[in-house]
N, C-alpha and C. Protein backbone atom coordinates (compact mmCIF):
# COMPACT_ATOMS: atom_id res chain seq x y z
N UNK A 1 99.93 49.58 152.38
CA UNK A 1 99.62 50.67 153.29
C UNK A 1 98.35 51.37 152.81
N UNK A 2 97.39 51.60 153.23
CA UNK A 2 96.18 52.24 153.36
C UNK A 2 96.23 53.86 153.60
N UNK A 3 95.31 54.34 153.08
CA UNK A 3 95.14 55.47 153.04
C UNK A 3 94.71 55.97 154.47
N UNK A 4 95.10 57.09 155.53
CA UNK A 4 94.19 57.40 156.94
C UNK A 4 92.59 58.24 155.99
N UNK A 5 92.33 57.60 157.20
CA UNK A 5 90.60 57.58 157.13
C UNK A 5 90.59 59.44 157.48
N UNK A 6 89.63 60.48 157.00
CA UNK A 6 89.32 61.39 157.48
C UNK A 6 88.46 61.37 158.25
N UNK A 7 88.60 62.18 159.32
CA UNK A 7 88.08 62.47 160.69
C UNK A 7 86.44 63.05 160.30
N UNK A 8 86.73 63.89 159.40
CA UNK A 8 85.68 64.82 158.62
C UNK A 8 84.34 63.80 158.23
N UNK A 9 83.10 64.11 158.86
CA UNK A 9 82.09 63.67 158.03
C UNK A 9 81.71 63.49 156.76
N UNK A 10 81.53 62.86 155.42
CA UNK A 10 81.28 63.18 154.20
C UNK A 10 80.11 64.55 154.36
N UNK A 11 80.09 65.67 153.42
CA UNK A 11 79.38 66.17 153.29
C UNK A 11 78.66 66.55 151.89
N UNK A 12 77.29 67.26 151.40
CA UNK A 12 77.31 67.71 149.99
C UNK A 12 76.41 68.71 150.43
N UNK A 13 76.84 69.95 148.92
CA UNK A 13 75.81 71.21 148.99
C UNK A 13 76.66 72.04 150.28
N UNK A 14 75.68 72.32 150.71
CA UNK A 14 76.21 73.46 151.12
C UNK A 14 76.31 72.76 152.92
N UNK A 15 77.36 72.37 153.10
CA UNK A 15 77.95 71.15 154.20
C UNK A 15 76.89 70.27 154.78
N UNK A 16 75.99 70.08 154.48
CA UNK A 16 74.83 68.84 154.98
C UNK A 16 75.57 68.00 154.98
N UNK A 17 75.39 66.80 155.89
CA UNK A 17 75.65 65.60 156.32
C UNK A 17 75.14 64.69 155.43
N UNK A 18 76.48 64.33 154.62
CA UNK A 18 75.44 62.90 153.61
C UNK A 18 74.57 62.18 154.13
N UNK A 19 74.95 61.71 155.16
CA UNK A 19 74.32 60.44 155.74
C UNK A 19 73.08 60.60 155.93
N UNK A 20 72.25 59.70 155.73
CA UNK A 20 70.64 59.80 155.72
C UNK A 20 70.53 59.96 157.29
N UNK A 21 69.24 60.60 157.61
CA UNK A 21 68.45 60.84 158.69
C UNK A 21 68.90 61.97 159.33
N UNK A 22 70.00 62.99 158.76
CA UNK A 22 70.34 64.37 159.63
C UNK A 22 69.63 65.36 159.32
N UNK A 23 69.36 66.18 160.53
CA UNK A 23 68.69 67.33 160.72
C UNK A 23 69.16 68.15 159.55
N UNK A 24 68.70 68.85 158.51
CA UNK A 24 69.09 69.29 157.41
C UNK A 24 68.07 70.73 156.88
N UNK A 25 68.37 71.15 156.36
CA UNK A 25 67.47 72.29 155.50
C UNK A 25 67.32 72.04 154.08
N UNK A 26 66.13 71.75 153.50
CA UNK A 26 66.12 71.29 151.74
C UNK A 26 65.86 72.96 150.70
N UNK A 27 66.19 72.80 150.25
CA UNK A 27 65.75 74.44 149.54
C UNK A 27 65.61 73.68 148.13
N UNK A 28 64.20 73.63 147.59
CA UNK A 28 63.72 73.54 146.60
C UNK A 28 63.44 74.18 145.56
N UNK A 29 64.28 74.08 144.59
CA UNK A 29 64.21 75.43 143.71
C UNK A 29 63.70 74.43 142.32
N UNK A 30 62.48 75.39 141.80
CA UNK A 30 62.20 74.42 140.69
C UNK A 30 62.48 75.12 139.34
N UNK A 31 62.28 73.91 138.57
CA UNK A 31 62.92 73.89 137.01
C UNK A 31 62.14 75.73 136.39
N UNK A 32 60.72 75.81 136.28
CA UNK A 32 60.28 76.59 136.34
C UNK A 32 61.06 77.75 136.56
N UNK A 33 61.14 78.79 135.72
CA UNK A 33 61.69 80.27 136.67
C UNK A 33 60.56 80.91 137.27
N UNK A 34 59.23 80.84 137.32
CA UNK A 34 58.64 81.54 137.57
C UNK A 34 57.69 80.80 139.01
N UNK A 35 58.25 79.89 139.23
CA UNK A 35 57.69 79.58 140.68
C UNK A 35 58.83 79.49 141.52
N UNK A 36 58.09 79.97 142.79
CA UNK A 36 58.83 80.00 144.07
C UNK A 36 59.54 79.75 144.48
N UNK A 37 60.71 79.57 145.17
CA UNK A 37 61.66 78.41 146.03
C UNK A 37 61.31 78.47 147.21
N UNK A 38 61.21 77.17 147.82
CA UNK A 38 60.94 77.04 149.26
C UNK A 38 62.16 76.43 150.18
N UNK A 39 62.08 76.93 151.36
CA UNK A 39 63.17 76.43 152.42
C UNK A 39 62.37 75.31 153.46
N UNK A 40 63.22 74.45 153.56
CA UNK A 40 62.27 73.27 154.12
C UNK A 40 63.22 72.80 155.03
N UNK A 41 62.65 72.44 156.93
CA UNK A 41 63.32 72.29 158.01
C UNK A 41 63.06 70.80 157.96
N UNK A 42 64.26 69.87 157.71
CA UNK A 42 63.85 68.48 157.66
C UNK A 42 64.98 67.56 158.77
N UNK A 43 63.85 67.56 160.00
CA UNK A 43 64.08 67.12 160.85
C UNK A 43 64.64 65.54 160.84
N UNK A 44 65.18 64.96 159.95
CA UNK A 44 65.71 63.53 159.72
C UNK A 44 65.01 62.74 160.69
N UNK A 45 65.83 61.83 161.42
CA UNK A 45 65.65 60.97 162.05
C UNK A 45 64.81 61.13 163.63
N UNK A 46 64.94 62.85 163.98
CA UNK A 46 64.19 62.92 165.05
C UNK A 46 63.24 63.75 164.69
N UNK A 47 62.60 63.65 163.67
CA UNK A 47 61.07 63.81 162.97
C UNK A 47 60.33 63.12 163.33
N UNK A 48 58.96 63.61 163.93
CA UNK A 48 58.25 62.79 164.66
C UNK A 48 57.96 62.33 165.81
N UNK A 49 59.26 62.65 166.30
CA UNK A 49 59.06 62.42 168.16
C UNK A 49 59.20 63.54 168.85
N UNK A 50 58.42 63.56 170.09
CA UNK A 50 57.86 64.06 170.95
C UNK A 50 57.33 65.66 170.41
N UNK A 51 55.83 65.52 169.03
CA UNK A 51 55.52 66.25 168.90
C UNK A 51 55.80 67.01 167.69
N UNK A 52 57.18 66.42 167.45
CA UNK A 52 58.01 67.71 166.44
C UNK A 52 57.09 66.57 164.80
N UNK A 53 57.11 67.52 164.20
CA UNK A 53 56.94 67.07 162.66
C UNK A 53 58.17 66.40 161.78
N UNK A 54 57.77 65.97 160.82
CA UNK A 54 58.95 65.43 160.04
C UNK A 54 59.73 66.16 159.53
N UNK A 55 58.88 67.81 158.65
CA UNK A 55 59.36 68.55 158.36
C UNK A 55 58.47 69.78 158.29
N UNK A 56 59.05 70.63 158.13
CA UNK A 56 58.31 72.24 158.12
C UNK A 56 58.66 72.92 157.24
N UNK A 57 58.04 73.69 156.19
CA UNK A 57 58.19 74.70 155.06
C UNK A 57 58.53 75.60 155.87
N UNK A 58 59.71 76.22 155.87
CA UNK A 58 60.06 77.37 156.83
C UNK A 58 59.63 79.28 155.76
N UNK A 59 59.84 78.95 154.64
CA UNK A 59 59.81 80.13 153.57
C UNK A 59 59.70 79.95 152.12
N UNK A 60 58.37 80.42 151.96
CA UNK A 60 58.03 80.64 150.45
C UNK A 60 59.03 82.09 149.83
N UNK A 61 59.64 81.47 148.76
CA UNK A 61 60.42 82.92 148.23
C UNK A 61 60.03 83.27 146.76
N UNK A 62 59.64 84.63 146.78
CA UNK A 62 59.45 84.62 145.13
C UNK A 62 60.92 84.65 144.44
N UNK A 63 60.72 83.56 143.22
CA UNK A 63 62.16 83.90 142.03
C UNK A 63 62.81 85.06 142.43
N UNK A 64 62.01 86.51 141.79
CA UNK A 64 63.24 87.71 142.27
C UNK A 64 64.00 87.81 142.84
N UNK A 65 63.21 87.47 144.51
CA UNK A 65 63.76 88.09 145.22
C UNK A 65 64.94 86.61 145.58
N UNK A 66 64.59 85.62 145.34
CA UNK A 66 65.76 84.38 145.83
C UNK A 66 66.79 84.29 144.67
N UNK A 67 67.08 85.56 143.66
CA UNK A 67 68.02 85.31 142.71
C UNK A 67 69.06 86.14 143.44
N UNK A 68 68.39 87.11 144.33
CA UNK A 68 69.58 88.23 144.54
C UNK A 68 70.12 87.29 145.94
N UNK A 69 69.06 86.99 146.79
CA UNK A 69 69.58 86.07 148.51
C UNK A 69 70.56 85.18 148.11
N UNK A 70 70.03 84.49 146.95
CA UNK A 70 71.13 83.05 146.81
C UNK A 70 72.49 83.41 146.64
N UNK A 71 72.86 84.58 145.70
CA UNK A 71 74.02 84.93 145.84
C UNK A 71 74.72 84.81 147.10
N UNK A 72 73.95 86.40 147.49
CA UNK A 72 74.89 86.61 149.07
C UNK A 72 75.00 85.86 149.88
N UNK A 73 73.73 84.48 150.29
CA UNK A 73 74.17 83.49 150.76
C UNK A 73 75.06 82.31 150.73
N UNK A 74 75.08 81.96 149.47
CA UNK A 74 76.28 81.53 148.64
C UNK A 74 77.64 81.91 149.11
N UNK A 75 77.57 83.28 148.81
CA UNK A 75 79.14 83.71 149.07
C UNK A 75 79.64 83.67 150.33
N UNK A 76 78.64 83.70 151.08
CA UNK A 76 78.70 84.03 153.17
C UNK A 76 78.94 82.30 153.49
N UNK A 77 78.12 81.69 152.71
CA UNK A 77 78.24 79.89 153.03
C UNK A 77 79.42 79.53 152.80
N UNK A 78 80.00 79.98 151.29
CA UNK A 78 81.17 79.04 151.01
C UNK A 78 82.41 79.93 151.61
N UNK A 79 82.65 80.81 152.06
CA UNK A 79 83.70 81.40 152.73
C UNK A 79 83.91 80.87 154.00
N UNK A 80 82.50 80.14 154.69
CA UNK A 80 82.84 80.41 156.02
C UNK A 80 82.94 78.38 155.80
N UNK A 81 82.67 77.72 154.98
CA UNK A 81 82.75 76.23 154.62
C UNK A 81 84.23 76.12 154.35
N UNK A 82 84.81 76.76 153.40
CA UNK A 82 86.18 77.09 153.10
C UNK A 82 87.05 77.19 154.68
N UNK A 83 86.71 78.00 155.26
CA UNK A 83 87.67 78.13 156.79
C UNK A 83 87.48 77.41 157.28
N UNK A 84 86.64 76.15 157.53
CA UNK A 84 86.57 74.63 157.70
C UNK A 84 87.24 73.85 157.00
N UNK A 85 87.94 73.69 155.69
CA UNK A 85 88.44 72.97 155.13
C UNK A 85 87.42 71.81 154.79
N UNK A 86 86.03 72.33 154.20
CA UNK A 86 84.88 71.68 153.52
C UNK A 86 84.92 72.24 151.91
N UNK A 87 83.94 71.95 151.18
CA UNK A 87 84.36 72.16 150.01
C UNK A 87 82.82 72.99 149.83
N UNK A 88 83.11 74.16 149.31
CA UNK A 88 82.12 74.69 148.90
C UNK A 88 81.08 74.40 148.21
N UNK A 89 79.71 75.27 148.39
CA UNK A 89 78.51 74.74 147.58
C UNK A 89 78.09 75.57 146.75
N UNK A 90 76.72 75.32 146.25
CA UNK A 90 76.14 75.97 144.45
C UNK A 90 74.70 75.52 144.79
N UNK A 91 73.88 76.33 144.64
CA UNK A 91 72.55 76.12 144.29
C UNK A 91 72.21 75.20 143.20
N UNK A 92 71.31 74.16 143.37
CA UNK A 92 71.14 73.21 142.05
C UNK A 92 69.75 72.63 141.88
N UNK A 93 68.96 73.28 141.08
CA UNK A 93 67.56 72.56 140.86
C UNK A 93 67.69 70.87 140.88
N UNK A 94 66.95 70.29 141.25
CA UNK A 94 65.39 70.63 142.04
C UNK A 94 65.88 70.61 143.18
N UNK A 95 66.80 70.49 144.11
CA UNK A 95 67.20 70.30 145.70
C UNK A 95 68.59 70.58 145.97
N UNK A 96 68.66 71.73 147.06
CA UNK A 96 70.09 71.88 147.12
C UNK A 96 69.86 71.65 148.94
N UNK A 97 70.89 70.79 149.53
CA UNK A 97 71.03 70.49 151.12
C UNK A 97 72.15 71.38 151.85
N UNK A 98 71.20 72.01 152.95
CA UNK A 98 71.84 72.87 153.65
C UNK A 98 72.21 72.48 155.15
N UNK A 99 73.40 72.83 155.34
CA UNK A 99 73.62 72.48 157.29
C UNK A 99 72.49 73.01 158.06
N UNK A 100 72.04 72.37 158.79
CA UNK A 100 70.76 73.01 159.86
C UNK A 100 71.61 74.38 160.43
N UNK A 101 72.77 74.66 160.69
CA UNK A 101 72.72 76.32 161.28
C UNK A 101 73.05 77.40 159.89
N UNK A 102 73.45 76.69 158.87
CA UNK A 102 73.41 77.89 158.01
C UNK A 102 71.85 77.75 157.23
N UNK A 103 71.19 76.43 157.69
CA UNK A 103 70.03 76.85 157.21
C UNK A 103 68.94 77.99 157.67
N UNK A 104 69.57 78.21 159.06
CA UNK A 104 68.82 78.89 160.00
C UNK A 104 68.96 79.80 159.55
N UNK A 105 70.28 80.23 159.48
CA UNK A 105 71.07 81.80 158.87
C UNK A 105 70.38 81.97 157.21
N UNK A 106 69.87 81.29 156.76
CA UNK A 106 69.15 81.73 155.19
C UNK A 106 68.01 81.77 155.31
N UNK A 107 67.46 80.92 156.49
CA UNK A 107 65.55 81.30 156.69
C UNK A 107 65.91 82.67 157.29
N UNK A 108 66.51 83.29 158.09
CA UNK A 108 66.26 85.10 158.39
C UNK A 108 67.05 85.73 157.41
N UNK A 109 67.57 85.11 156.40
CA UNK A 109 68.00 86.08 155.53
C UNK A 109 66.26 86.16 154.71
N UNK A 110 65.96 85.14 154.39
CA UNK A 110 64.40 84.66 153.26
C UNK A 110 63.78 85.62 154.02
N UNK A 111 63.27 85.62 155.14
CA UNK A 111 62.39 86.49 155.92
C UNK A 111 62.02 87.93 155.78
N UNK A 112 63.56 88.11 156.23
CA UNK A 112 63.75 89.98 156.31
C UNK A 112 63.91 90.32 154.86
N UNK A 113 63.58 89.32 153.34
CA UNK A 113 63.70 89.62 152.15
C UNK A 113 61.92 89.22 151.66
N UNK A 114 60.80 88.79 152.21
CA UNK A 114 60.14 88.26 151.43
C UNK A 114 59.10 89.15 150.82
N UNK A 115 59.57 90.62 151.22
CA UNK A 115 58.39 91.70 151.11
C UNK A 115 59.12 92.88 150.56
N UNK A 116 60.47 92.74 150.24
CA UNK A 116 61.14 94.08 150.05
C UNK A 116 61.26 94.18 148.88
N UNK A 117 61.21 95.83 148.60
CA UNK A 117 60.93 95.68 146.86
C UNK A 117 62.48 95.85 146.35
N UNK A 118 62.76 95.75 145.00
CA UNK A 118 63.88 95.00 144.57
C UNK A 118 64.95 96.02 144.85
N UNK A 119 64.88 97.18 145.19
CA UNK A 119 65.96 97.90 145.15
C UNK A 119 66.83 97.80 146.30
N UNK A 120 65.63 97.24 147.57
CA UNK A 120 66.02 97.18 149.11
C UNK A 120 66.51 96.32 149.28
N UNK A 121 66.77 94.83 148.60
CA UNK A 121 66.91 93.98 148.80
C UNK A 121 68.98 93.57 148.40
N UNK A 122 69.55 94.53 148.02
CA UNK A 122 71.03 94.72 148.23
C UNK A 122 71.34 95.01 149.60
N UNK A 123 70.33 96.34 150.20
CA UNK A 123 70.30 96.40 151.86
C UNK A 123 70.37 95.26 152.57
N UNK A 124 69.09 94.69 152.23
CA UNK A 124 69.11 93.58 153.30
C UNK A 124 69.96 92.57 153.45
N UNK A 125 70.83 92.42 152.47
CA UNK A 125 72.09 91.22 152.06
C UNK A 125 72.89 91.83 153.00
N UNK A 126 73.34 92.97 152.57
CA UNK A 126 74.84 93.70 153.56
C UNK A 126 74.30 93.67 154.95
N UNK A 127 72.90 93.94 155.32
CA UNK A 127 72.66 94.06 157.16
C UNK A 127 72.58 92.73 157.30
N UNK A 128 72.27 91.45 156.74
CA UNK A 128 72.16 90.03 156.96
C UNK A 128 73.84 90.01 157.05
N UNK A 129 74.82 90.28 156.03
CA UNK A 129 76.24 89.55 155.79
C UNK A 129 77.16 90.66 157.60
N UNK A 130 76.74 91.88 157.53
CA UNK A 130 77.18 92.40 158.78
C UNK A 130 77.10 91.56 160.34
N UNK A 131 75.75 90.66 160.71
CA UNK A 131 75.23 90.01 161.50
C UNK A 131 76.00 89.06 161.37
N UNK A 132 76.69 88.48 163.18
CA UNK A 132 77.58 87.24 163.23
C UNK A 132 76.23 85.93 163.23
N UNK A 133 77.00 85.07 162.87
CA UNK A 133 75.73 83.64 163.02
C UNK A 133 75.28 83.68 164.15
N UNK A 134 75.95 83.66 164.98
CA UNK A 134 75.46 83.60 166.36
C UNK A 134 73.92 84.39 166.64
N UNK A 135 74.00 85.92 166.11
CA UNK A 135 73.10 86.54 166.00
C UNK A 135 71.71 85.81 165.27
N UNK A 136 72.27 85.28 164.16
CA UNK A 136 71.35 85.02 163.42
C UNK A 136 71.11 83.57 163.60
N UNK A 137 71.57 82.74 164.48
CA UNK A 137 70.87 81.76 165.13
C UNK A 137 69.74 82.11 165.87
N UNK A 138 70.44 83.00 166.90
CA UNK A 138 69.03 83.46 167.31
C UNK A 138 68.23 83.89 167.14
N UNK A 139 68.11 85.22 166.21
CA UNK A 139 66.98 85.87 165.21
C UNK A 139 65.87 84.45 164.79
N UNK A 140 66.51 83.40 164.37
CA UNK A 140 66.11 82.73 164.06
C UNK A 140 65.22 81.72 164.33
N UNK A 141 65.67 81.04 166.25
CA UNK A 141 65.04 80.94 166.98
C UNK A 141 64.20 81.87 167.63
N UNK A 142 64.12 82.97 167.88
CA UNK A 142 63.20 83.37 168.23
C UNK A 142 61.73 83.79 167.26
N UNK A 143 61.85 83.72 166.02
CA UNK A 143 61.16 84.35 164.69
C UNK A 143 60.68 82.78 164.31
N UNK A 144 60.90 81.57 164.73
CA UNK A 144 60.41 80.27 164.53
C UNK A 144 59.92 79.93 165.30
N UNK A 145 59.74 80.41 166.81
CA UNK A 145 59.08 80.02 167.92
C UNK A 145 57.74 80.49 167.68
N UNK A 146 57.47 81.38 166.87
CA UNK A 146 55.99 81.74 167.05
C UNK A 146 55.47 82.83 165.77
N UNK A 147 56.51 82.95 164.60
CA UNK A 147 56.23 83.25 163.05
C UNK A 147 57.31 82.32 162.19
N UNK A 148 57.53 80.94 162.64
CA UNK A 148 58.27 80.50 161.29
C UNK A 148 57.59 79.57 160.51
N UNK A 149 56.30 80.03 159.93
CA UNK A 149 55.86 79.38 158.68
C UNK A 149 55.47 80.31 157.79
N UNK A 150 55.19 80.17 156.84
CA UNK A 150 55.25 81.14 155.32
C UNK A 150 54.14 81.84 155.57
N UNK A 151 53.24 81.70 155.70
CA UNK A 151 51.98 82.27 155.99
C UNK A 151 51.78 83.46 157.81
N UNK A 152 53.13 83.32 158.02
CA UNK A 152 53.37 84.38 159.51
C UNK A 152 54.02 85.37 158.85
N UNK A 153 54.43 85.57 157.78
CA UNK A 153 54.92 86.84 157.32
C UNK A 153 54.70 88.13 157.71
N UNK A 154 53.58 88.44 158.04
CA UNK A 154 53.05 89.93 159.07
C UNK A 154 53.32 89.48 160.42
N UNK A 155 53.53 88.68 161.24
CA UNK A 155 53.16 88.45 162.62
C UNK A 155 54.90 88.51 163.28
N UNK A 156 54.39 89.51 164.59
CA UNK A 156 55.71 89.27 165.18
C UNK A 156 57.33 89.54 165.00
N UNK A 157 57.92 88.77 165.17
CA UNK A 157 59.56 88.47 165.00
C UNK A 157 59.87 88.18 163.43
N UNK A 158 58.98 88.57 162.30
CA UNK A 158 58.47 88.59 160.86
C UNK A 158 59.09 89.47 160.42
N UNK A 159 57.83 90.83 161.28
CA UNK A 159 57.99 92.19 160.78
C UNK A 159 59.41 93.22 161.35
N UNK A 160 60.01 92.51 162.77
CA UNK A 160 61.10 93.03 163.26
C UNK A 160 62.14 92.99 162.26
N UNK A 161 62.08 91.72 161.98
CA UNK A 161 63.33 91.40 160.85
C UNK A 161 63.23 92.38 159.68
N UNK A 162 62.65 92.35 159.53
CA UNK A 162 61.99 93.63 158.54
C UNK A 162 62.58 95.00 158.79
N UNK A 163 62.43 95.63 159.76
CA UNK A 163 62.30 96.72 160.55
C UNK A 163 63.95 97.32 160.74
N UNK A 164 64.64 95.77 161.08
CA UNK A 164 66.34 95.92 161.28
C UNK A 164 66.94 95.45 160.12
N UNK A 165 66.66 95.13 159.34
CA UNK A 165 67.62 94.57 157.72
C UNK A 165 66.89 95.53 156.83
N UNK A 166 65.46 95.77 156.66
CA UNK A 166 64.96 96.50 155.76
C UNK A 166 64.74 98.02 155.69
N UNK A 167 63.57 98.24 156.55
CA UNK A 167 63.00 99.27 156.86
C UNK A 167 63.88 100.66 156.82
N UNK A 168 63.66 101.80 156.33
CA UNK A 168 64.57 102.75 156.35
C UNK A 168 65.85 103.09 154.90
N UNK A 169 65.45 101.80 154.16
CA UNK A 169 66.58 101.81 153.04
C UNK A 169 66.15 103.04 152.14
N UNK A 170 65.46 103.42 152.06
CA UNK A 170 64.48 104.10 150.89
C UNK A 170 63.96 105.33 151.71
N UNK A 171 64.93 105.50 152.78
CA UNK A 171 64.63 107.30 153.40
C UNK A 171 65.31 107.93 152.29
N UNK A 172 65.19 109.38 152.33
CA UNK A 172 66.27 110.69 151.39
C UNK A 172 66.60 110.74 152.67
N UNK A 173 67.22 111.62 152.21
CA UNK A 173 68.27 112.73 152.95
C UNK A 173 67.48 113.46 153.74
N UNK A 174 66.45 114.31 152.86
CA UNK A 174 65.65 114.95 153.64
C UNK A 174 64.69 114.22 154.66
N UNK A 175 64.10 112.95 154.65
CA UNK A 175 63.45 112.48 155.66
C UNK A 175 64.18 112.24 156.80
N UNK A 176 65.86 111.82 156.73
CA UNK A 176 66.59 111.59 157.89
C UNK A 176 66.87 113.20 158.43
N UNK A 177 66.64 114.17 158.12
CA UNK A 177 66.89 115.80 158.39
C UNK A 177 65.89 115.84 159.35
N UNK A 178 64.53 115.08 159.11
CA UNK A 178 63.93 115.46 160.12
C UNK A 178 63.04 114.40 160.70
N UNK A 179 63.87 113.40 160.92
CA UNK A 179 63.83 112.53 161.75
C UNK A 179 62.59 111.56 161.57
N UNK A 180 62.50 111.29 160.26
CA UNK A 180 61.40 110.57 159.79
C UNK A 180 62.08 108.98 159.64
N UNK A 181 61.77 107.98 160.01
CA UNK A 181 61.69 106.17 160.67
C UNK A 181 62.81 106.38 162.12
N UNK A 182 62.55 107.18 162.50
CA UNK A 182 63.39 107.10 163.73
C UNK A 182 62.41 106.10 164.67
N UNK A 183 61.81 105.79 164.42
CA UNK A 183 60.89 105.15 165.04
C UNK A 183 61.45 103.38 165.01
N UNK A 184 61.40 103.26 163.68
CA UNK A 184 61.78 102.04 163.27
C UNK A 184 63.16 101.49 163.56
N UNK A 185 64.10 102.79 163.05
CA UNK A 185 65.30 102.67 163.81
C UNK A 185 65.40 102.36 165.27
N UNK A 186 64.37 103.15 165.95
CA UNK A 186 64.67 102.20 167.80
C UNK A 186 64.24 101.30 167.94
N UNK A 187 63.43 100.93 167.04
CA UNK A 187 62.78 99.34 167.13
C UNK A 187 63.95 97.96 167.01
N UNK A 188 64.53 98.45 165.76
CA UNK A 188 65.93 97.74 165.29
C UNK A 188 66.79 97.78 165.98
N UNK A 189 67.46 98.77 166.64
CA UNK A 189 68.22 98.94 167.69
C UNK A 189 68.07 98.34 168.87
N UNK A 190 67.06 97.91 169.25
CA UNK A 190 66.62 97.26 170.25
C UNK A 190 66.82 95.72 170.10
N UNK A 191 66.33 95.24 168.69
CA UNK A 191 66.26 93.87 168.37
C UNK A 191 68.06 93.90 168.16
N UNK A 192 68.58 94.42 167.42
CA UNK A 192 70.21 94.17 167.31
C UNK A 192 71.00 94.98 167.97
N UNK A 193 72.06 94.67 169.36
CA UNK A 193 72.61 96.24 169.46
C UNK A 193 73.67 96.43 168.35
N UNK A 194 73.75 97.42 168.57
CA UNK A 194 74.78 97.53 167.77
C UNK A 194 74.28 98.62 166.14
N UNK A 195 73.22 97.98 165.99
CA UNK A 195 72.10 98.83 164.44
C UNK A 195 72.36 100.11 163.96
N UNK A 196 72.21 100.56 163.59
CA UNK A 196 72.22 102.27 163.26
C UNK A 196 72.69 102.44 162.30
């Protein structure tokens, strides 16, 4: 008698599709501590046709700031891999493989983190981990349609992300007394309902 076959795709990392040629996210983290990690959109097998590239650097991250993201992404990945009955993942030099929608969900986490200085950047984890995927599919698509390469960091659906995960962490008391980033706040509010 034979074992039943699982229904379940093989997967590794953080649920990528073993199988060669799937749409995937690579996150390159090198041996080095002091260079970058990059998030990389690797279009497998439909790389190349009609236009699309093989692959795209979606986000340059400095060390710092990808020691504190990897966590919270980590923890948001393997909880929600776990309620699948997949087996959780771990960041692992030189290449860790990500599902194309939670890769999506860590390029707007990388984003709304690639400029914030270190104190803000606990903020931006909790307003990223508050946001359903759904949301952040789309944040995502829309912020890749026309700023998702490393070098769009000021432009657009960049600085929004910014504006609703970041912006405002680093008011006092007294600037919210008198209504100082209220500005930014309707900006955010607008991009997420729900914000405030």
């Amino acid at each position: 008698m034979t074992a039943p076959k699982s229904s379940a795709a093989a997967t590794v990392d953080f649920g990528a599709p073993e199988a060669f040629g799937a749409h995937v996210f690579r996150v390159e983290i090198p041996a080095a501590k002091a260079d970058p990690v990059r998030i990389i959109e690797d279009y497998g097998y439909t790389g190349g046709e009609q236009g699309r590239p093989y692959e795209e650097v979606r986000a340059v991250v400095d060390r710092r700031i990808w020691t504190v993201i990897a966590d919270a992404a980590r923890g948001d990945f393997n909880e929600r891999l776990k309620e699948q009955r997949q087996t959780g993942g771990r960041w692992r030099s030189p290449v860790t493989r990500v599902e194309r929608l939670l890769g999506k969900e860590l390029c707007v986490l990388a984003w709304a983190s690639e400029q914030a200085p270190e104190p803000d950047l606990a903020v931006v984890c909790a307003r990223w981990a508050a946001l359903r995927p759904e949301e952040r599919w789309w944040l995502f698509a829309m912020t890749a349609a026309e700023a998702g390469a490393p070098e769009d960091a000021d432009r657009g659906w960049r600085r929004a992300l910014r504006a609703a995960l970041q912006d405002g962490s680093r008011m006092t008391t007294e600037d919210r007394k008198r209504g100082r980033g209220q500005k930014d706040r309707d900006a955010a509010a607008l991009l997420l309902p729900g914000f405030r």
